[in-house]
C-alpha atoms as a PDB file:
ATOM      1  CA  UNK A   1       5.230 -12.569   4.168  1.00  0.00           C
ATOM      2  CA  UNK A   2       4.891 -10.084   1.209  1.00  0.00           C
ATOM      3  CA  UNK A   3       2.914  -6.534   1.755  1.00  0.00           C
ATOM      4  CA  UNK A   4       2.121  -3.610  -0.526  1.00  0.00           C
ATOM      5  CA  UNK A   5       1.043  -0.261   0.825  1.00  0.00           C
ATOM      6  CA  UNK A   6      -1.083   2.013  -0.946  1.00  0.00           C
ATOM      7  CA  UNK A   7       0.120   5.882  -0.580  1.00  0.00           C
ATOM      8  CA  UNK A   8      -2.765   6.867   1.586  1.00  0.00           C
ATOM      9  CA  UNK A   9      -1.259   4.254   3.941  1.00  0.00           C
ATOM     10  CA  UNK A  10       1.750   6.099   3.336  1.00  0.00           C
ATOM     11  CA  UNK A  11       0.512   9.610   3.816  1.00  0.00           C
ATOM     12  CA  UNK A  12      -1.511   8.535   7.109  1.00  0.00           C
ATOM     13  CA  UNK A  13       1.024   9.927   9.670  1.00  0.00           C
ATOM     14  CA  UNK A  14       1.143  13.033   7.841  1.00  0.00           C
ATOM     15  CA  UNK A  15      -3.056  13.498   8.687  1.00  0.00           C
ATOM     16  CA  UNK A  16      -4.641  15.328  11.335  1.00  0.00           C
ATOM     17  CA  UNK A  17      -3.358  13.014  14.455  1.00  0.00           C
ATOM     18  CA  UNK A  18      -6.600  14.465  16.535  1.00  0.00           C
ATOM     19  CA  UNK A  19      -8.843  12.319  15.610  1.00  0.00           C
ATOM     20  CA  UNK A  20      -8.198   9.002  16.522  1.00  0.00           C
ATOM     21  CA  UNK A  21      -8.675   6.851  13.853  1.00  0.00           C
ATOM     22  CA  UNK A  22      -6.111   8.404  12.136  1.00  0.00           C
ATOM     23  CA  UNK A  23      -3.848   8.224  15.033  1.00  0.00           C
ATOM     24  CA  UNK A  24      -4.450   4.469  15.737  1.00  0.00           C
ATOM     25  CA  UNK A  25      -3.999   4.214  11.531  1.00  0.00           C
ATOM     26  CA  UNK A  26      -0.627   6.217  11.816  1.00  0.00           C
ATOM     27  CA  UNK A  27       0.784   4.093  14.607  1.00  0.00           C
ATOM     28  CA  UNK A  28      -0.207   0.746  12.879  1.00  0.00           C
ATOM     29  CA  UNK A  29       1.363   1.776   9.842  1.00  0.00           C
ATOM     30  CA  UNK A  30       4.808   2.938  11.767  1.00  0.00           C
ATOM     31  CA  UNK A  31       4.549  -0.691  13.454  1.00  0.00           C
ATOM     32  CA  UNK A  32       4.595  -2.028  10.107  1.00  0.00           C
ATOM     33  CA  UNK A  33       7.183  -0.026   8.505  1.00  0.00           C
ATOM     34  CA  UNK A  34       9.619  -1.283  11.899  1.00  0.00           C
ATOM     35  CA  UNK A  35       8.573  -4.695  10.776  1.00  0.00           C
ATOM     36  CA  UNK A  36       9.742  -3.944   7.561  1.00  0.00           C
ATOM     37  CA  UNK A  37      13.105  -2.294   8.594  1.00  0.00           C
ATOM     38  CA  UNK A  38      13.436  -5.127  10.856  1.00  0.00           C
ATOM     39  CA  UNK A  39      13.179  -7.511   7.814  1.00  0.00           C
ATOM     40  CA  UNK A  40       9.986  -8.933   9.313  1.00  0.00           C
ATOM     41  CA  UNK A  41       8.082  -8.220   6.646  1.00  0.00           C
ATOM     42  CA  UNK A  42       9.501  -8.081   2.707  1.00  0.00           C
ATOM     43  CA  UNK A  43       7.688  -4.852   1.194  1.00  0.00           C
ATOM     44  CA  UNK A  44       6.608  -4.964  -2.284  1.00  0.00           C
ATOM     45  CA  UNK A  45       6.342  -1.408  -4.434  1.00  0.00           C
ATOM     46  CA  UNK A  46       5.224  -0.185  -8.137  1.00  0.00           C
ATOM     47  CA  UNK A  47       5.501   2.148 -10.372  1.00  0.00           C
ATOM     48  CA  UNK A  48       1.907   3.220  -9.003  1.00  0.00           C
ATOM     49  CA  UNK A  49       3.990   4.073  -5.216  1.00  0.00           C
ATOM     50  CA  UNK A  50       6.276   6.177  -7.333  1.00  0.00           C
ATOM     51  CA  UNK A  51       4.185   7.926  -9.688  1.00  0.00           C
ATOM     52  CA  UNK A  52       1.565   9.057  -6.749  1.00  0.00           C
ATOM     53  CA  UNK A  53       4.187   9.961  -4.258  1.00  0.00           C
ATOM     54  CA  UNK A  54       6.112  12.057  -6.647  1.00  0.00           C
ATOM     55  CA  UNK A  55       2.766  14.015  -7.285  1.00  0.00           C
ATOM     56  CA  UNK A  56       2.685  14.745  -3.405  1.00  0.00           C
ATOM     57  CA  UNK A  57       3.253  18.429  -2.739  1.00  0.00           C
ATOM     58  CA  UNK A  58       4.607  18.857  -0.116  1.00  0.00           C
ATOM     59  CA  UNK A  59       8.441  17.800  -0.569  1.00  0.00           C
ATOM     60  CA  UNK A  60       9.742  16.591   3.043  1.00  0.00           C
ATOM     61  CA  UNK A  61       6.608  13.952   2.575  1.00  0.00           C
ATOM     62  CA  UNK A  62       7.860  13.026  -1.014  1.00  0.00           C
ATOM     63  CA  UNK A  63      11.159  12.838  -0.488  1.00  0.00           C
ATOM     64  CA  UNK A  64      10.297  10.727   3.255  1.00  0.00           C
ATOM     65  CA  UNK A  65       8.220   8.410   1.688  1.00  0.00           C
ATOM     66  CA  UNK A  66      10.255   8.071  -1.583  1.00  0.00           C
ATOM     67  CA  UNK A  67      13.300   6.854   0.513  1.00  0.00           C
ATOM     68  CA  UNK A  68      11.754   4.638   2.545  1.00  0.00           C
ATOM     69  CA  UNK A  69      10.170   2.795  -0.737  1.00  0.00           C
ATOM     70  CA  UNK A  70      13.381   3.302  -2.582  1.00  0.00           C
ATOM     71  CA  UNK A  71      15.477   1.842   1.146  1.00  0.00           C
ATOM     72  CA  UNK A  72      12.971  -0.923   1.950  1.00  0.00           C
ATOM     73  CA  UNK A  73      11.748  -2.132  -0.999  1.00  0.00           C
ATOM     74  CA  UNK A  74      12.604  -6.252  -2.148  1.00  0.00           C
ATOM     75  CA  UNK A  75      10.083  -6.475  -4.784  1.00  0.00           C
ATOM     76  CA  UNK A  76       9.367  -3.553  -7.446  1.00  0.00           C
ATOM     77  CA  UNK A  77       6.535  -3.876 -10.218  1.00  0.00           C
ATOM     78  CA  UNK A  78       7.751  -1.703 -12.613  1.00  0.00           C
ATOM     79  CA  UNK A  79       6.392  -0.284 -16.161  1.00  0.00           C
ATOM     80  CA  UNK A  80       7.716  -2.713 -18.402  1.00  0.00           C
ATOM     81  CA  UNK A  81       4.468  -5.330 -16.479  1.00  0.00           C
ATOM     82  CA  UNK A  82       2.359  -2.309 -17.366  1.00  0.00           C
ATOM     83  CA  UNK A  83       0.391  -4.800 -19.481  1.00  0.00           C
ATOM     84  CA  UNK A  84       0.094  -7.117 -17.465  1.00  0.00           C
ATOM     85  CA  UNK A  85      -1.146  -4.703 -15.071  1.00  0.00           C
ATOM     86  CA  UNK A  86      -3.497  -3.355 -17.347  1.00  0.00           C
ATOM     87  CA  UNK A  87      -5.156  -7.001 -17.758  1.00  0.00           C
ATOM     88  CA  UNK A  88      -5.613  -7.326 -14.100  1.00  0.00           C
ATOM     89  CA  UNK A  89      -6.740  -3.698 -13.330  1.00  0.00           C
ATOM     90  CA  UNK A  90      -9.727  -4.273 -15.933  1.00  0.00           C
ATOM     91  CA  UNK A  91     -11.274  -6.891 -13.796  1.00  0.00           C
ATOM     92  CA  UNK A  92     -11.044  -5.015 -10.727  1.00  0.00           C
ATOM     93  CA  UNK A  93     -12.096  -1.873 -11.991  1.00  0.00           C
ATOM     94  CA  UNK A  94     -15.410  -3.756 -13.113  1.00  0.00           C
ATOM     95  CA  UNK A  95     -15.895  -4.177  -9.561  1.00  0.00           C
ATOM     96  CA  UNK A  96     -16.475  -0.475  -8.636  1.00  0.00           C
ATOM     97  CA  UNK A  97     -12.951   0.026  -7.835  1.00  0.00           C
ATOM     98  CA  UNK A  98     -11.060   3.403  -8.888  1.00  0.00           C
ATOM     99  CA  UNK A  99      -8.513   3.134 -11.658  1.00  0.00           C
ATOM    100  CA  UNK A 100      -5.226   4.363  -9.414  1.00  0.00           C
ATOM    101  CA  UNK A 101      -6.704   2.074  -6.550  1.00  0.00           C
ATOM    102  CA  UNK A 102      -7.067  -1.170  -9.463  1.00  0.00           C
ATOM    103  CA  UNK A 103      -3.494  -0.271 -10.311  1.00  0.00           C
ATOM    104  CA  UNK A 104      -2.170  -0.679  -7.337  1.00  0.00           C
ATOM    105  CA  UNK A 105      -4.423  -3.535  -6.791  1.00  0.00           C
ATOM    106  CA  UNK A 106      -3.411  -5.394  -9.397  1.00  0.00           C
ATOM    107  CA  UNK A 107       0.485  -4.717  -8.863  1.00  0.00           C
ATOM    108  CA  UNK A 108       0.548  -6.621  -5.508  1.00  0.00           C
ATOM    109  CA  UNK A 109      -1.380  -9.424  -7.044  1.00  0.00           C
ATOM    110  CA  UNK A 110       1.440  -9.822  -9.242  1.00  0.00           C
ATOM    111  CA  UNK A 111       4.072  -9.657  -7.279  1.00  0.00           C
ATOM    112  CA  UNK A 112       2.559 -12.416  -5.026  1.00  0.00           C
ATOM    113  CA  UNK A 113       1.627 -10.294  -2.099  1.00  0.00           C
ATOM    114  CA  UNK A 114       0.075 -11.893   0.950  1.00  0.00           C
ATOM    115  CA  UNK A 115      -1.357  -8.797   2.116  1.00  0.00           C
ATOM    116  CA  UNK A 116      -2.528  -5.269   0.409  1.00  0.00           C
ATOM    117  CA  UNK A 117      -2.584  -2.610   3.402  1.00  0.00           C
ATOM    118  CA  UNK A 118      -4.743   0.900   2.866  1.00  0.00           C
ATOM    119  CA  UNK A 119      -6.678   3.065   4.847  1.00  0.00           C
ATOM    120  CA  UNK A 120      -8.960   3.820   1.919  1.00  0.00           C
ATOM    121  CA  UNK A 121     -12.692   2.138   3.373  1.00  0.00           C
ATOM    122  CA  UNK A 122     -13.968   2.062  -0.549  1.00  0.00           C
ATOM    123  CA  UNK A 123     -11.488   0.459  -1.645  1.00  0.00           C
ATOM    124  CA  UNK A 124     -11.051  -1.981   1.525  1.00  0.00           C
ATOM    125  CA  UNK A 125     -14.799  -3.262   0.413  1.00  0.00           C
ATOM    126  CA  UNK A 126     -12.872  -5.302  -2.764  1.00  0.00           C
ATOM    127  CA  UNK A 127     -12.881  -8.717  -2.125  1.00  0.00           C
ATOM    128  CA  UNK A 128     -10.345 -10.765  -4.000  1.00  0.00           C
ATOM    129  CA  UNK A 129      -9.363 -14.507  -3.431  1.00  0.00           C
ATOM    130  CA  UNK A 130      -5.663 -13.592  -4.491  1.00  0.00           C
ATOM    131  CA  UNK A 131      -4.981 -10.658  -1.930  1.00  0.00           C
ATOM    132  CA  UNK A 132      -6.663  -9.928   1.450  1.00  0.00           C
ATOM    133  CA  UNK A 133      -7.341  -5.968   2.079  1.00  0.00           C
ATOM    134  CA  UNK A 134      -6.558  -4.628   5.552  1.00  0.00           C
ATOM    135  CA  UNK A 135      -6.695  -1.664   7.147  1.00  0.00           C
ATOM    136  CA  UNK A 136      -2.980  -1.146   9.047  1.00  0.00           C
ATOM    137  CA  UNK A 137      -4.569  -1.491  12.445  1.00  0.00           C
ATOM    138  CA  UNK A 138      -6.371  -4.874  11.516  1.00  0.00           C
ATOM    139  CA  UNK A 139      -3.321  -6.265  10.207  1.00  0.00           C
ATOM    140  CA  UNK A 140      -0.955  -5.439  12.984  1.00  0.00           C
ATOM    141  CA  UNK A 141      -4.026  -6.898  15.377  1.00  0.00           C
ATOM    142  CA  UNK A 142      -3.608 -10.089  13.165  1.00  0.00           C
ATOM    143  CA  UNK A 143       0.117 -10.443  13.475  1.00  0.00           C
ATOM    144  CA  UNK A 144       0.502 -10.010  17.410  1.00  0.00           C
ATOM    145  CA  UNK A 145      -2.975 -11.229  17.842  1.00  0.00           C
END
């Protein structure tokens, strides 16, 4: 099974753990990254992971999430599918859906992911019949359910 994790999945731990939510959001997502670790799961990244991560400013988060991505990681998208990307990300975007969000989107449609994983309710509203959308908590409910 092949996931892709947007960075606010990414980012989620690093939230205000008081309200819970974010909490049950945070746990689901370190479930998933054991999974992963655990070769459980194969984890797909993109450029997209990269470029939004390194933008995060606050370094222990950058460099944690960087390494897990960089660690974990059996799949990349990288630039050189940019256009490809770009094809795909036009058809989403005409959907309502943010260009970062249609990016990364359209990168784990491409690399054949089973499952795109976010914590993002806009962009969880995209319907696609090539990737299901899941909150972290719905998914892990859906693998030990």
């Amino acid at each position: 099974m092949r996931i892709y994790l947007d960075n606010c999945c990414y980012n989620r731990p690093y939230d205000d753990q008081s309200q819970l939510r974010i909490y049950l959001e945070s746990q689901a997502k370190m479930a998933v990254q054991t999974k992963i670790r655990q070769g459980e799961i194969e984890l797909v990244t993109s450029y997209m992971n990269f470029y939004e991560s390194s933008a995060n400013p606050y370094e222990m988060r950058r460099v944690n999430i960087q390494r897990f991505l960089q660690d974990y990681a059996t799949v990349h998208v990288s630039e050189q599918m940019d256009d490809c990307v770009l094809e795909k990300v036009t058809a989403i975007e005409n959907t309502g859906i943010k260009h970062k969000d249609a990016c990364h989107v359209a990168c784990a449609v491409l690399a054949d992911c089973d499952f795109f994983l976010t914590t993002d309710d806009r962009l969880l509203k995209y319907k696609s019949d090539e990737i299901e959308l899941l909150n972290p908590v719905t998914f892990i409910n859906l693998l030990e359910g």
